[in-house]
N, C-alpha and C. Protein backbone atom coordinates (compact mmCIF):
# COMPACT_ATOMS: atom_id res chain seq x y z
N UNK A 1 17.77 31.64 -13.88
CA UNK A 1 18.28 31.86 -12.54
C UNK A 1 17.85 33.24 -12.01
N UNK A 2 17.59 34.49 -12.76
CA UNK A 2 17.46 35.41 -12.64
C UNK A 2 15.81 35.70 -12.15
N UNK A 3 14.89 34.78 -12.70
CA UNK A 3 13.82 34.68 -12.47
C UNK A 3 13.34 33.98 -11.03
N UNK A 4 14.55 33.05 -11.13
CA UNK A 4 14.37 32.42 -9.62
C UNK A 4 14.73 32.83 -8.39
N UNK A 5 15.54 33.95 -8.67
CA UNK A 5 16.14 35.23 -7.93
C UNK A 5 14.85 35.83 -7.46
N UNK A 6 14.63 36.38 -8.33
CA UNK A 6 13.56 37.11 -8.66
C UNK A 6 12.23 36.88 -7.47
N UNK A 7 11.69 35.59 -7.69
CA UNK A 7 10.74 35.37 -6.89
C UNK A 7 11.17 34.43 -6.04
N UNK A 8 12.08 34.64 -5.57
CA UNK A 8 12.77 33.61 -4.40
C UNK A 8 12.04 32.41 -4.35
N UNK A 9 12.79 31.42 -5.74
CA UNK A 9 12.10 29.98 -5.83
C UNK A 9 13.79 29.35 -5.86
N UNK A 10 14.06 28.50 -5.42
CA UNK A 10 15.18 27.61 -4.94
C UNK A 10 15.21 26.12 -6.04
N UNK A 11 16.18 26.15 -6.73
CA UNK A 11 16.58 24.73 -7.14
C UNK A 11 15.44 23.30 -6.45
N UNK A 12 15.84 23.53 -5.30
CA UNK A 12 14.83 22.62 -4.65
C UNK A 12 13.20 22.96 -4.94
N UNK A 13 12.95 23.77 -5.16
CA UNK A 13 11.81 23.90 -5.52
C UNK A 13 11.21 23.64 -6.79
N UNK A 14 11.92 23.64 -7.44
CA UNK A 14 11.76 23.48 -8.90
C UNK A 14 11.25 22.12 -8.94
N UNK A 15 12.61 21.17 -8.11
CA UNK A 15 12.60 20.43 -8.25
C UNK A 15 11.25 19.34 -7.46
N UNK A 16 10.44 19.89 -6.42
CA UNK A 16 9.84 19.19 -5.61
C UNK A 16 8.38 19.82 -6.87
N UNK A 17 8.40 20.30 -7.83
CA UNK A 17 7.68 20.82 -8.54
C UNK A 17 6.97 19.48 -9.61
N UNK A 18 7.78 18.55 -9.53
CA UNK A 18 7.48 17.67 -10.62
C UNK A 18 6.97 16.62 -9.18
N UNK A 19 6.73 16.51 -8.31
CA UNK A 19 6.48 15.74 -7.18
C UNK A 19 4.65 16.35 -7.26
N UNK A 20 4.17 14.59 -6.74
CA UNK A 20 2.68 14.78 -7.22
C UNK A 20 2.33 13.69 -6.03
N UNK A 21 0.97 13.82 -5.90
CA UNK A 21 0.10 13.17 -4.87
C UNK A 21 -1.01 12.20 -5.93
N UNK A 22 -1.19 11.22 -5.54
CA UNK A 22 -2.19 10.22 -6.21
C UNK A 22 -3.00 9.04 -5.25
N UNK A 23 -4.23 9.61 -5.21
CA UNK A 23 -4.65 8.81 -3.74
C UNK A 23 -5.56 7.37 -4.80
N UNK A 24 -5.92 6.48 -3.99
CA UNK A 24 -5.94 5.12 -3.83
C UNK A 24 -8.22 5.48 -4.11
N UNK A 25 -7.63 4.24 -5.34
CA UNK A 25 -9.24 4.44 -5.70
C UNK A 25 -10.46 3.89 -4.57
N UNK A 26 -9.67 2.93 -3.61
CA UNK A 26 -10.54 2.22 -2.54
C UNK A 26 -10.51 3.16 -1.61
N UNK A 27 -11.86 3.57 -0.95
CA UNK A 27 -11.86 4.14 0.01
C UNK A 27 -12.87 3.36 1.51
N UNK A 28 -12.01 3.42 2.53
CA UNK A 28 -11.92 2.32 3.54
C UNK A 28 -13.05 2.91 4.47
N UNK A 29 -13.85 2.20 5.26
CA UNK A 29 -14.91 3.18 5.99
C UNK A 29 -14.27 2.85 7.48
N UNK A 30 -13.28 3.31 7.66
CA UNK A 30 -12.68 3.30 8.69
C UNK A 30 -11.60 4.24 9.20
N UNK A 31 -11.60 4.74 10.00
CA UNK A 31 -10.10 5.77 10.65
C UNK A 31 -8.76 4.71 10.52
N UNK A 32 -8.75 3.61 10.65
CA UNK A 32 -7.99 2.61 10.70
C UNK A 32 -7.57 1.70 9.87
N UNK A 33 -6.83 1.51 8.88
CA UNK A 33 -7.05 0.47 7.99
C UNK A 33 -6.71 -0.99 8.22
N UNK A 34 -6.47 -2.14 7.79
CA UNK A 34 -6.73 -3.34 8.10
C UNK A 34 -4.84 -3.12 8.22
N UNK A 35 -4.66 -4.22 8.95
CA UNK A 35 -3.06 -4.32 8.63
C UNK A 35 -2.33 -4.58 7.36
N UNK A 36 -3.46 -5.75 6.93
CA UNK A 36 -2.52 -6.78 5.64
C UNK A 36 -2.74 -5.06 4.48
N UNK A 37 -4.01 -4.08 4.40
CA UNK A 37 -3.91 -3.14 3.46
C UNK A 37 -2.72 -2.00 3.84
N UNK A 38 -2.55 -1.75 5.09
CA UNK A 38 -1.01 -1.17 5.74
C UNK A 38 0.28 -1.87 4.70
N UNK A 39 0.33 -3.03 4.64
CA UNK A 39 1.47 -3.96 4.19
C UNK A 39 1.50 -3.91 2.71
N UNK A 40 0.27 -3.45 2.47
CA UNK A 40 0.75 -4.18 1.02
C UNK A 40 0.94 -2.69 0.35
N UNK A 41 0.39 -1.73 1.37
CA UNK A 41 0.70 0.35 0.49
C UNK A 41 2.17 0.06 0.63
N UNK A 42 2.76 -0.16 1.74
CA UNK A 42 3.90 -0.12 2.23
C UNK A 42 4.87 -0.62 1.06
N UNK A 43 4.64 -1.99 0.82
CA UNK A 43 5.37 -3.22 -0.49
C UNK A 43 5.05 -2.23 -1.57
N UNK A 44 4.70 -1.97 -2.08
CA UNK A 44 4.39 -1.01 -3.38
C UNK A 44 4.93 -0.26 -2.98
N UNK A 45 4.96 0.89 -2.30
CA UNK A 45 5.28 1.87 -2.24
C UNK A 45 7.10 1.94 -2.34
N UNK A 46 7.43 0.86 -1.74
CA UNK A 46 9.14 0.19 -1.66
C UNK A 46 9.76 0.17 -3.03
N UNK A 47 8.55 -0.43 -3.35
CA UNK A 47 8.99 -1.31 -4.99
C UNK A 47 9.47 0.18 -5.78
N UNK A 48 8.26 1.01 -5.83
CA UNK A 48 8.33 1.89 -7.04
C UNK A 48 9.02 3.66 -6.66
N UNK A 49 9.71 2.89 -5.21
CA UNK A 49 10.36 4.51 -5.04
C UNK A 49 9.49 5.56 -4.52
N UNK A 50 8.37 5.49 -4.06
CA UNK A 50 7.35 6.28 -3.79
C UNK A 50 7.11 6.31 -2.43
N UNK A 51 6.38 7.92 -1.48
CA UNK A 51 5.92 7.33 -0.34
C UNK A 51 4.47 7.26 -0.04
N UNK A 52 3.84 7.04 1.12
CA UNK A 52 2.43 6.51 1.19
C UNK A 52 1.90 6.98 2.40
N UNK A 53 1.12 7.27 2.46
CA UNK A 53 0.06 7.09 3.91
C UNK A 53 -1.79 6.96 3.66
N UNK A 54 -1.85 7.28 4.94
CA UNK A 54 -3.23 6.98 5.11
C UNK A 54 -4.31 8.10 5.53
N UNK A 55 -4.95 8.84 4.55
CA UNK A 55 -5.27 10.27 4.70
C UNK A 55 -6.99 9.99 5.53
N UNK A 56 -7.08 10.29 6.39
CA UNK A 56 -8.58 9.99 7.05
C UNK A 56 -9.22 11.16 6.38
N UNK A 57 -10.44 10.79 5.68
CA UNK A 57 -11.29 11.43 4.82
C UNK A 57 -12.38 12.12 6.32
N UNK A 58 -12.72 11.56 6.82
CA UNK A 58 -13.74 12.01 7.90
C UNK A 58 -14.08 11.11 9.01
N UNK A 59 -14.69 10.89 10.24
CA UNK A 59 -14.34 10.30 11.53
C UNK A 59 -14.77 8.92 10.64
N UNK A 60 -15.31 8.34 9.60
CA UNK A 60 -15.43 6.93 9.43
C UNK A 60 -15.09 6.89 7.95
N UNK A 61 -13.90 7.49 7.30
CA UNK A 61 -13.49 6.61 5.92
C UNK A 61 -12.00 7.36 5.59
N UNK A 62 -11.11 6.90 4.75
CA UNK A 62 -10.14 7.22 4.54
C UNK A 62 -9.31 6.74 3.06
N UNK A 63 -8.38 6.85 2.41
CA UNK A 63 -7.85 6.54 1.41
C UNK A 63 -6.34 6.84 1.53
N UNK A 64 -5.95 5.51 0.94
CA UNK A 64 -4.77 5.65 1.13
C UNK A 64 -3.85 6.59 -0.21
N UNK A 65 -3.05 7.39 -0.22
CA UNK A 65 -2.29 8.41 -0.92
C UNK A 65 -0.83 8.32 -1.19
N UNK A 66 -0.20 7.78 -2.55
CA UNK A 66 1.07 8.11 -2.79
C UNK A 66 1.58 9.01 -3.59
N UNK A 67 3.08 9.17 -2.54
CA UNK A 67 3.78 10.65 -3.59
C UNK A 67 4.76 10.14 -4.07
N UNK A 68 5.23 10.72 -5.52
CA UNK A 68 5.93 10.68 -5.94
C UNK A 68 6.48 11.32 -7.41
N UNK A 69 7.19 10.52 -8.02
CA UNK A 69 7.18 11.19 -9.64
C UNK A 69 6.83 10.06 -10.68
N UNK A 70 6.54 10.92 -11.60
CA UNK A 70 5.79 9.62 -12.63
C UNK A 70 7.16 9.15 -13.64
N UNK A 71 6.78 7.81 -14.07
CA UNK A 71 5.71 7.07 -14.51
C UNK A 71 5.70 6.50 -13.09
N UNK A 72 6.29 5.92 -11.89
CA UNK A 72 6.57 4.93 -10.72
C UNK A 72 5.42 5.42 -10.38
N UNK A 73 5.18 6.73 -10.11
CA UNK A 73 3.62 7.27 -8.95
C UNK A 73 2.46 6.62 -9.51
N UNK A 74 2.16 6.39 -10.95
CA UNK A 74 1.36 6.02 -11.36
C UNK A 74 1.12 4.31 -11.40
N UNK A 75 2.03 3.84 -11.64
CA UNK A 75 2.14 2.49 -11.68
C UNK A 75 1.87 1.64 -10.14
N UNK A 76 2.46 2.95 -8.87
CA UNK A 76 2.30 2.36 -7.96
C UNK A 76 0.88 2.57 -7.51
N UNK A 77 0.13 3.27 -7.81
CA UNK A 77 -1.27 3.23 -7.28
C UNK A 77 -1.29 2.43 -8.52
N UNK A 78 -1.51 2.15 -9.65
CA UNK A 78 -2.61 1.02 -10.40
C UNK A 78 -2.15 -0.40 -9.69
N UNK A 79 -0.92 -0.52 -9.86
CA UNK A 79 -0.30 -1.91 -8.78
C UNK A 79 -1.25 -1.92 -8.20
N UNK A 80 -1.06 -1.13 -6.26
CA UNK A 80 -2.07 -0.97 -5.49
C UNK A 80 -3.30 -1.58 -5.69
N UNK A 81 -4.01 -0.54 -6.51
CA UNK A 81 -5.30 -0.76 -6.84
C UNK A 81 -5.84 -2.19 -7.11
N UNK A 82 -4.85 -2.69 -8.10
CA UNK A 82 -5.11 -4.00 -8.79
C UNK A 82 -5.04 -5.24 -7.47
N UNK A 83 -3.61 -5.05 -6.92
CA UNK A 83 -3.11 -6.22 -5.97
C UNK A 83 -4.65 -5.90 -4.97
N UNK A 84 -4.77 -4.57 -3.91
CA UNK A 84 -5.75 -4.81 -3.02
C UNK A 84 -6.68 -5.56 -3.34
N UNK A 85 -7.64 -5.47 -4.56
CA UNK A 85 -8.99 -5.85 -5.39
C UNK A 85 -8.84 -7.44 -4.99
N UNK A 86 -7.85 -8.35 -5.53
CA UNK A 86 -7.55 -9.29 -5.33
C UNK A 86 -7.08 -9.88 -4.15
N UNK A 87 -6.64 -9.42 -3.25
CA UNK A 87 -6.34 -9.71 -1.75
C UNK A 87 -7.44 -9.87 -1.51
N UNK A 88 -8.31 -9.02 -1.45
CA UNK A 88 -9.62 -8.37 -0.84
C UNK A 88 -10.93 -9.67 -1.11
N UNK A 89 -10.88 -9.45 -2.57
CA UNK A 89 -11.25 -10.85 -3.02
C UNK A 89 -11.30 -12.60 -2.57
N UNK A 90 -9.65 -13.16 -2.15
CA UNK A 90 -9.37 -14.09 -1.97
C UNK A 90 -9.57 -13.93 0.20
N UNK A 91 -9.58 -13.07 0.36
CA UNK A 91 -9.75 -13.07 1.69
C UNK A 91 -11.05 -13.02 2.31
N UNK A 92 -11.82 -12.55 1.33
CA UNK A 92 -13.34 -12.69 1.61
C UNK A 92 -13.87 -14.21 1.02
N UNK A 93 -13.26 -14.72 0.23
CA UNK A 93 -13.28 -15.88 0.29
C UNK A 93 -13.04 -17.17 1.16
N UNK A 94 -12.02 -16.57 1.85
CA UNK A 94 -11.47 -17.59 2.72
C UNK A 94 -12.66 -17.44 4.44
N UNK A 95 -12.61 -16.00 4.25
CA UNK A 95 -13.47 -15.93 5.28
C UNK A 95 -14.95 -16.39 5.66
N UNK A 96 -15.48 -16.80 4.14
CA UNK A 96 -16.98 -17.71 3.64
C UNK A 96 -16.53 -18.77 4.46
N UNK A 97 -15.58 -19.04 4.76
CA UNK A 97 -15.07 -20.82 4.72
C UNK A 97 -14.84 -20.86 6.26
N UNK A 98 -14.84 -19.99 7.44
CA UNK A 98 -13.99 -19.56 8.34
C UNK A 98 -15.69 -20.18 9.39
N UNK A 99 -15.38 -21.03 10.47
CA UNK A 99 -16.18 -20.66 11.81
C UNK A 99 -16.14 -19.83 12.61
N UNK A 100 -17.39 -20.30 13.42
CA UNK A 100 -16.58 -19.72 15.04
C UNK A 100 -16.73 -18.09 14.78
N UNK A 101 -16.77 -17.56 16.32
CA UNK A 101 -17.14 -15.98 16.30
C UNK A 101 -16.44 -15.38 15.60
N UNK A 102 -17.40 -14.28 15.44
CA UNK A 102 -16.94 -12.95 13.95
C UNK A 102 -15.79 -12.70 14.42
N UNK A 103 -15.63 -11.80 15.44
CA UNK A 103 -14.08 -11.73 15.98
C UNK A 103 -13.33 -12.37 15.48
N UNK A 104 -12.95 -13.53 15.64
CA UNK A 104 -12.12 -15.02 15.39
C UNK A 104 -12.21 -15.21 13.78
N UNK A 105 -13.36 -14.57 13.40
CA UNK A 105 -12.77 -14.99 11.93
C UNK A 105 -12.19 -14.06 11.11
N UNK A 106 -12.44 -12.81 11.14
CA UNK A 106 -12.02 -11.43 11.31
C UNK A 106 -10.20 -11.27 11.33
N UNK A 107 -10.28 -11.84 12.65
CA UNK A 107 -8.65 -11.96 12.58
C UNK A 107 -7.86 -12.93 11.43
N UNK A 108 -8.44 -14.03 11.75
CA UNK A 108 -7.60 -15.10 10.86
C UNK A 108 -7.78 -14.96 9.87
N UNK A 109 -8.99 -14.13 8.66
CA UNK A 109 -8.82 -13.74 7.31
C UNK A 109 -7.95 -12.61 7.08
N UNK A 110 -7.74 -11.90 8.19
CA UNK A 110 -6.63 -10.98 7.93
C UNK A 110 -5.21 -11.73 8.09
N UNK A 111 -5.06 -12.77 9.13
CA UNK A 111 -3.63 -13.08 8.99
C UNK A 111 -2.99 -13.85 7.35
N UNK A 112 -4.41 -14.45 6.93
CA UNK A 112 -4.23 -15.36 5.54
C UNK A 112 -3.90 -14.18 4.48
N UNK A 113 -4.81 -13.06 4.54
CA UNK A 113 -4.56 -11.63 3.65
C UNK A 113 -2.86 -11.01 3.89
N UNK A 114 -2.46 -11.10 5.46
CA UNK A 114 -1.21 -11.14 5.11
C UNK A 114 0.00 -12.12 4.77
N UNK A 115 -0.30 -13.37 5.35
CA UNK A 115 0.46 -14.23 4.36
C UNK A 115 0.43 -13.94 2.64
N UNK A 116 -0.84 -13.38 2.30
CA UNK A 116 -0.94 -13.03 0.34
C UNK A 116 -0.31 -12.13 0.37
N UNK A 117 -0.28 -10.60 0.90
CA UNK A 117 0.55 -9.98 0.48
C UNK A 117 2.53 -10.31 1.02
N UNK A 118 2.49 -10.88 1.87
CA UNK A 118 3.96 -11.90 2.02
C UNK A 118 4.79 -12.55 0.51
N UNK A 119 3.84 -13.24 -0.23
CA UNK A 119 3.64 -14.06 -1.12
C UNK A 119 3.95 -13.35 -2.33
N UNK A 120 3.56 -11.21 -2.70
CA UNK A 120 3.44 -11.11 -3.64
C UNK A 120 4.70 -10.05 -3.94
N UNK A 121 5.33 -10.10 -2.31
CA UNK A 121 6.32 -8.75 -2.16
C UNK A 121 7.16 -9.17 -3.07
N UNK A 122 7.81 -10.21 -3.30
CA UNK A 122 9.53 -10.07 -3.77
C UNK A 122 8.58 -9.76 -5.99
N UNK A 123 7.56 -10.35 -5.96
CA UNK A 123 7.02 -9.99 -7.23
C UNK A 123 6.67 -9.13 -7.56
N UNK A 124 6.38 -7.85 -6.47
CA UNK A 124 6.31 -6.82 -7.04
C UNK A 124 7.61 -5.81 -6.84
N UNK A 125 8.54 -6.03 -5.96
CA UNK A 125 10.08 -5.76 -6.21
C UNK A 125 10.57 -5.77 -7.38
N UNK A 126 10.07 -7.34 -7.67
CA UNK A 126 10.61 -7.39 -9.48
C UNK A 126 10.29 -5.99 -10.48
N UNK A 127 9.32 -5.96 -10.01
CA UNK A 127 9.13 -4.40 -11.38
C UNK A 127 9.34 -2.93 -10.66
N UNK A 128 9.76 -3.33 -9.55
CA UNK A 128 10.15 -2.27 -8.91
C UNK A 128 11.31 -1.55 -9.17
N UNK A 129 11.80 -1.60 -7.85
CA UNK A 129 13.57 -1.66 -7.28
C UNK A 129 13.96 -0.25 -7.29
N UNK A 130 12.94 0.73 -7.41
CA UNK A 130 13.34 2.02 -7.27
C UNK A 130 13.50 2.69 -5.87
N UNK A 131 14.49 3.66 -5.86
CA UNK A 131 14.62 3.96 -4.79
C UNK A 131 14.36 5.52 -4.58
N UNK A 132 13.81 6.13 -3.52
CA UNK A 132 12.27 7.25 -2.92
C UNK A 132 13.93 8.10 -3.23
N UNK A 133 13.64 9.04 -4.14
CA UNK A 133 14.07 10.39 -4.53
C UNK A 133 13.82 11.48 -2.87
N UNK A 134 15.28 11.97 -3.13
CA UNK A 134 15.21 12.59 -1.63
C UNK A 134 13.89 13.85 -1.73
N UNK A 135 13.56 14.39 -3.21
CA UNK A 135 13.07 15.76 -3.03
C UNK A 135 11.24 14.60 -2.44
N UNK A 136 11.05 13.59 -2.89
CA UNK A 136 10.04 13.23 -2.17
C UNK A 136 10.02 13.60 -0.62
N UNK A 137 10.60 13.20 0.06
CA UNK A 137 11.02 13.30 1.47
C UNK A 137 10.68 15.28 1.75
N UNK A 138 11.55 15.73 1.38
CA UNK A 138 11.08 17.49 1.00
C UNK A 138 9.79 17.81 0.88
N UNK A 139 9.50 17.06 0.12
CA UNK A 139 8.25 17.05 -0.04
C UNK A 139 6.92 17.22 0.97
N UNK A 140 7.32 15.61 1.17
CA UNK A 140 6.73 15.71 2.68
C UNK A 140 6.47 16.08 3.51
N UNK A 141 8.14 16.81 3.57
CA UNK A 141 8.44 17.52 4.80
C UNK A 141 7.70 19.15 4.95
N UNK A 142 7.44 19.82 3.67
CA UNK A 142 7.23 20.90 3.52
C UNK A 142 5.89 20.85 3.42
N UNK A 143 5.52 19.79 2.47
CA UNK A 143 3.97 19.93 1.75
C UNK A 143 2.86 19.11 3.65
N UNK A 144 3.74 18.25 3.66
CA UNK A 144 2.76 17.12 4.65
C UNK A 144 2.95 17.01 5.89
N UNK A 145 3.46 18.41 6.90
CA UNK A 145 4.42 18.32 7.95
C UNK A 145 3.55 17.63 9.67
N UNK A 146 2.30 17.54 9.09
CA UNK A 146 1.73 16.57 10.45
C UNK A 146 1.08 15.45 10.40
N UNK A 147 2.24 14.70 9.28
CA UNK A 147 1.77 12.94 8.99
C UNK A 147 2.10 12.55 10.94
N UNK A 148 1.43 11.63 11.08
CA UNK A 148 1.97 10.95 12.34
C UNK A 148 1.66 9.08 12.07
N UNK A 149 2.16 8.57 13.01
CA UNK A 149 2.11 7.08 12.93
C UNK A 149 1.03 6.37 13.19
N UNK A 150 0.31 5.52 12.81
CA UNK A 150 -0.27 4.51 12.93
C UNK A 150 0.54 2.96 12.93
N UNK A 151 -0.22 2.24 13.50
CA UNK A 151 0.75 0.78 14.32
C UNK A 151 -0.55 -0.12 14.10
N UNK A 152 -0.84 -0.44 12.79
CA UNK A 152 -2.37 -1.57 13.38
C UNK A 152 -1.50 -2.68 14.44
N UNK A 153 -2.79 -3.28 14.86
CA UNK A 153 -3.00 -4.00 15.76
C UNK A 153 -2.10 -5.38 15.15
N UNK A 154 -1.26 -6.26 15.28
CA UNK A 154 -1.06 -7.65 14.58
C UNK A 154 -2.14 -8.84 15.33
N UNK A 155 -2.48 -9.27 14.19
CA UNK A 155 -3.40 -10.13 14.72
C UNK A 155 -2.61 -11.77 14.86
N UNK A 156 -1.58 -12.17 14.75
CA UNK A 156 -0.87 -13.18 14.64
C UNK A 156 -0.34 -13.15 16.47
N UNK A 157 -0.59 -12.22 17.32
CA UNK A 157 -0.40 -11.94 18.84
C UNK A 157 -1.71 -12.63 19.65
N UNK A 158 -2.51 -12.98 18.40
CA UNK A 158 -4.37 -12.68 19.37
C UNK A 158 -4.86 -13.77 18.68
N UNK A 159 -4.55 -14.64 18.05
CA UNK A 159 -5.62 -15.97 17.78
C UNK A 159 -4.63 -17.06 17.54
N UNK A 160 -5.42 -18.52 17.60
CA UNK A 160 -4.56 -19.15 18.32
C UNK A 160 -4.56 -20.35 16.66
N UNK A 161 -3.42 -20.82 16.56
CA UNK A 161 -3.19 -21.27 15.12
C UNK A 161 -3.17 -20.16 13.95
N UNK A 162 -2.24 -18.95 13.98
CA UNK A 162 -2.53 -18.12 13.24
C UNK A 162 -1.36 -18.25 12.28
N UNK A 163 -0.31 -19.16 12.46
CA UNK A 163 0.86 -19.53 11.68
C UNK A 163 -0.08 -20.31 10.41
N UNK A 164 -0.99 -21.53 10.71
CA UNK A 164 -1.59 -21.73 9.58
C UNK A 164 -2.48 -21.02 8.81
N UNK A 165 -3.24 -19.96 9.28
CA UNK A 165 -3.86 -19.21 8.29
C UNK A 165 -3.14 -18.23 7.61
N UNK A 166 -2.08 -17.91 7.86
CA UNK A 166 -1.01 -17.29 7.33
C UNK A 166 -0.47 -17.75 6.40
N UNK A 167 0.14 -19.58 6.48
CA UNK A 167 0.64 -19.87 5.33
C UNK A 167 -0.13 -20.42 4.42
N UNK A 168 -1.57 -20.19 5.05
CA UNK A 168 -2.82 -20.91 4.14
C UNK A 168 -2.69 -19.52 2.74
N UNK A 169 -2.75 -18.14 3.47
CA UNK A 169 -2.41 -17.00 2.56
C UNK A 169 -1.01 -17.16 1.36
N UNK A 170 -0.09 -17.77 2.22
CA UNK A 170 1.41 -17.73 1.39
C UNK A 170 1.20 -18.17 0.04
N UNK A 171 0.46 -19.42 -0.01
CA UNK A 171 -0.27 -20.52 -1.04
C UNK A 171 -0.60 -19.49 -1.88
N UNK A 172 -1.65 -18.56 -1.56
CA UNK A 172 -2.57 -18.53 -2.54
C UNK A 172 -1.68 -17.36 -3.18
N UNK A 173 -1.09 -16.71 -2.04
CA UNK A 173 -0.31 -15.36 -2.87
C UNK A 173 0.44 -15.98 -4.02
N UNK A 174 1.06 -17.02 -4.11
CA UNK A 174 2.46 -17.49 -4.65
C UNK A 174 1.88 -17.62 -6.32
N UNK A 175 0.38 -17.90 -6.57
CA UNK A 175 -0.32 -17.91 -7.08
C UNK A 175 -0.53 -16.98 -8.24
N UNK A 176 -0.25 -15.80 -7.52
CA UNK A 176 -0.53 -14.53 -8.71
C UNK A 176 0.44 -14.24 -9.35
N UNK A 177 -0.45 -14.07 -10.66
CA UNK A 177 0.83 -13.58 -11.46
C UNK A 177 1.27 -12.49 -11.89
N UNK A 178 1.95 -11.84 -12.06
CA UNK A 178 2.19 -10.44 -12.12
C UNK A 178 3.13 -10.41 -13.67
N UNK A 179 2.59 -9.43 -14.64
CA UNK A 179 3.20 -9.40 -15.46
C UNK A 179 3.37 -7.60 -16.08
N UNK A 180 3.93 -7.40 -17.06
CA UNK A 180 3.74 -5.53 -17.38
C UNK A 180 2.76 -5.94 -18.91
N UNK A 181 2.11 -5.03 -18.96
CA UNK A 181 1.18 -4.89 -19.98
C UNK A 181 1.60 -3.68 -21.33
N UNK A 182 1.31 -3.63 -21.84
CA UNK A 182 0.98 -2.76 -22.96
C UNK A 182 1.41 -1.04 -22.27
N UNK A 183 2.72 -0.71 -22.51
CA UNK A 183 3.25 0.99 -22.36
C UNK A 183 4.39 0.38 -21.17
N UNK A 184 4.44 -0.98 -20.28
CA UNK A 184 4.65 -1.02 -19.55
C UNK A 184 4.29 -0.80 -17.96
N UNK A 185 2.89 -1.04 -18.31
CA UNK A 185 2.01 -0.90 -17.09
C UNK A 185 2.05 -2.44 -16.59
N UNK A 186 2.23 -2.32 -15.36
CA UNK A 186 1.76 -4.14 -14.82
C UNK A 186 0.41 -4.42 -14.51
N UNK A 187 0.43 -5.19 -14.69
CA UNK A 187 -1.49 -6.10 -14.49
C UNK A 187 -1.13 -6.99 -13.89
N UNK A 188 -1.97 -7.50 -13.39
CA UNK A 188 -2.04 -8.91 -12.31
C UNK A 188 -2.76 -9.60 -12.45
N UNK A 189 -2.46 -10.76 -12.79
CA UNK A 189 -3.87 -11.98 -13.02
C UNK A 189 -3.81 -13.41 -12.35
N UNK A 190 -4.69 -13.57 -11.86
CA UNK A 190 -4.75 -14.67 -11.11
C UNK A 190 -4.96 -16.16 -11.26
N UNK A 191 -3.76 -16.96 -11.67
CA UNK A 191 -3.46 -18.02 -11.76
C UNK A 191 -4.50 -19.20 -11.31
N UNK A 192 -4.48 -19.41 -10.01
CA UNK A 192 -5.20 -19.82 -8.94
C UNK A 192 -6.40 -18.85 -8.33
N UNK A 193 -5.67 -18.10 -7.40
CA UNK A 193 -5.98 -17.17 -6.72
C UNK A 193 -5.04 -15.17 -6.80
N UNK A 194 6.60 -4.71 12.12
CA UNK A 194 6.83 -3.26 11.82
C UNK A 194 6.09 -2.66 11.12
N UNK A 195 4.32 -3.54 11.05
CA UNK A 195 3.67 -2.66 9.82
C UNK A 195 3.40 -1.71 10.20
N UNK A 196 3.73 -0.59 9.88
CA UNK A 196 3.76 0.58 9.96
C UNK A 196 3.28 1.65 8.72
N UNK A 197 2.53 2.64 8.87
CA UNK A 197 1.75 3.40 7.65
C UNK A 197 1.95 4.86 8.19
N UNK A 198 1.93 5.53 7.48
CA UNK A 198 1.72 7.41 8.09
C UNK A 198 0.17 7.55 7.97
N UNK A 199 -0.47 8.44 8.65
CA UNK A 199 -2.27 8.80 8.59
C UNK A 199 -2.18 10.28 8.84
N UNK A 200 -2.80 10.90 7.80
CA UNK A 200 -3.23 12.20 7.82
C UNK A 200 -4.67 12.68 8.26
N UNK A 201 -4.99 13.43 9.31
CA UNK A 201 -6.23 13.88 9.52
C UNK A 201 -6.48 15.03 8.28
């Protein structure tokens, strides 16, 4: 205490001391990220108690970044990592399959990408259920003080039958399986097959 006197460091500080940043191995060539990848930082980020945004690397790429404390910080980017790969995957698939202008298909592989991550939320809750430690928030507040909002676009407003490519997604999400591996890490393997984000310049 005397030391913390000393160099005027605060309990709270100590404590925002074990608080860590871990950014997202995909990096997006865009200022903007897709919605359904908005949704699914978001679902992870819920699950494991952690928070998230979207750090723009330069006017065309970005990566998404969570804070928190470990082991959850860690688990929630490999989650991440793992679930996107596979979204990403099954949606570029669906989109092989898709007519009709790029636009038009564009949208509706994203609405099916969010029906998958729809599909995988309450499963990754399951290994979740932690809840965001206030010194995170501190954190934020001190370390990250000009996050601002991003609102993607919903594409379920702008193409027309977008309820079925959505639950064409629900299908395939329902699909994955999610299990914990070896230390208690989860892996994901594939059976079958208000979004709102913070963005840092």
């Amino acid at each position: 205490m005397k030391l913390m006197a000393e160099h005027d460091i605060s309990q709270a500080d100590v404590e925002m001391a074990d608080v860590a940043e871990c950014k997202g191995s995909k990096a997006y060539n865009a200022q903007k990220p897709p919605i359904w990848v908005c949704q699914l930082s978001q679902v992870v980020g819920d699950a494991f108690g952690v928070a998230q945004f979207y750090n723009v690397v330069d006017w065309a790429s970005g990566r998404f970044v969570f804070v928190g404390l470990d082991p959850e910080l860690k688990l929630a980017e490999y989650t991440f990592t793992v679930l996107q790969r596979k979204c990403a995957s099954a949606r570029k698939a669906y989109y092989s399959k898709l007519r009709g202008k790029r636009a038009n298909r564009i949208k509706k592989a994203d609405l099916y990408a969010l029906g998958w991550v729809y599909a995988v939320n309450r499963k990754v809750e399951a290994f979740g259920g932690k809840e965001r430690p206030e010194m995170v928030e501190r954190y934020l507040a001190e370390k990250r003080p000009g996050l601002g909002s991003y609102k993607p676009a919903d594409p379920r407003k702008r193409i027309k039958g977008g309820p079925d490519h959505m639950y064409r997604g629900v299908l395939a999400g329902k699909q994955v399986d999610l299990h914990r591996g070896v230390g208690g890490r989860m892996n994901s393997g594939l059976i079958g097959s208000g979004h709102e984000t913070k963005t840092s310049d």
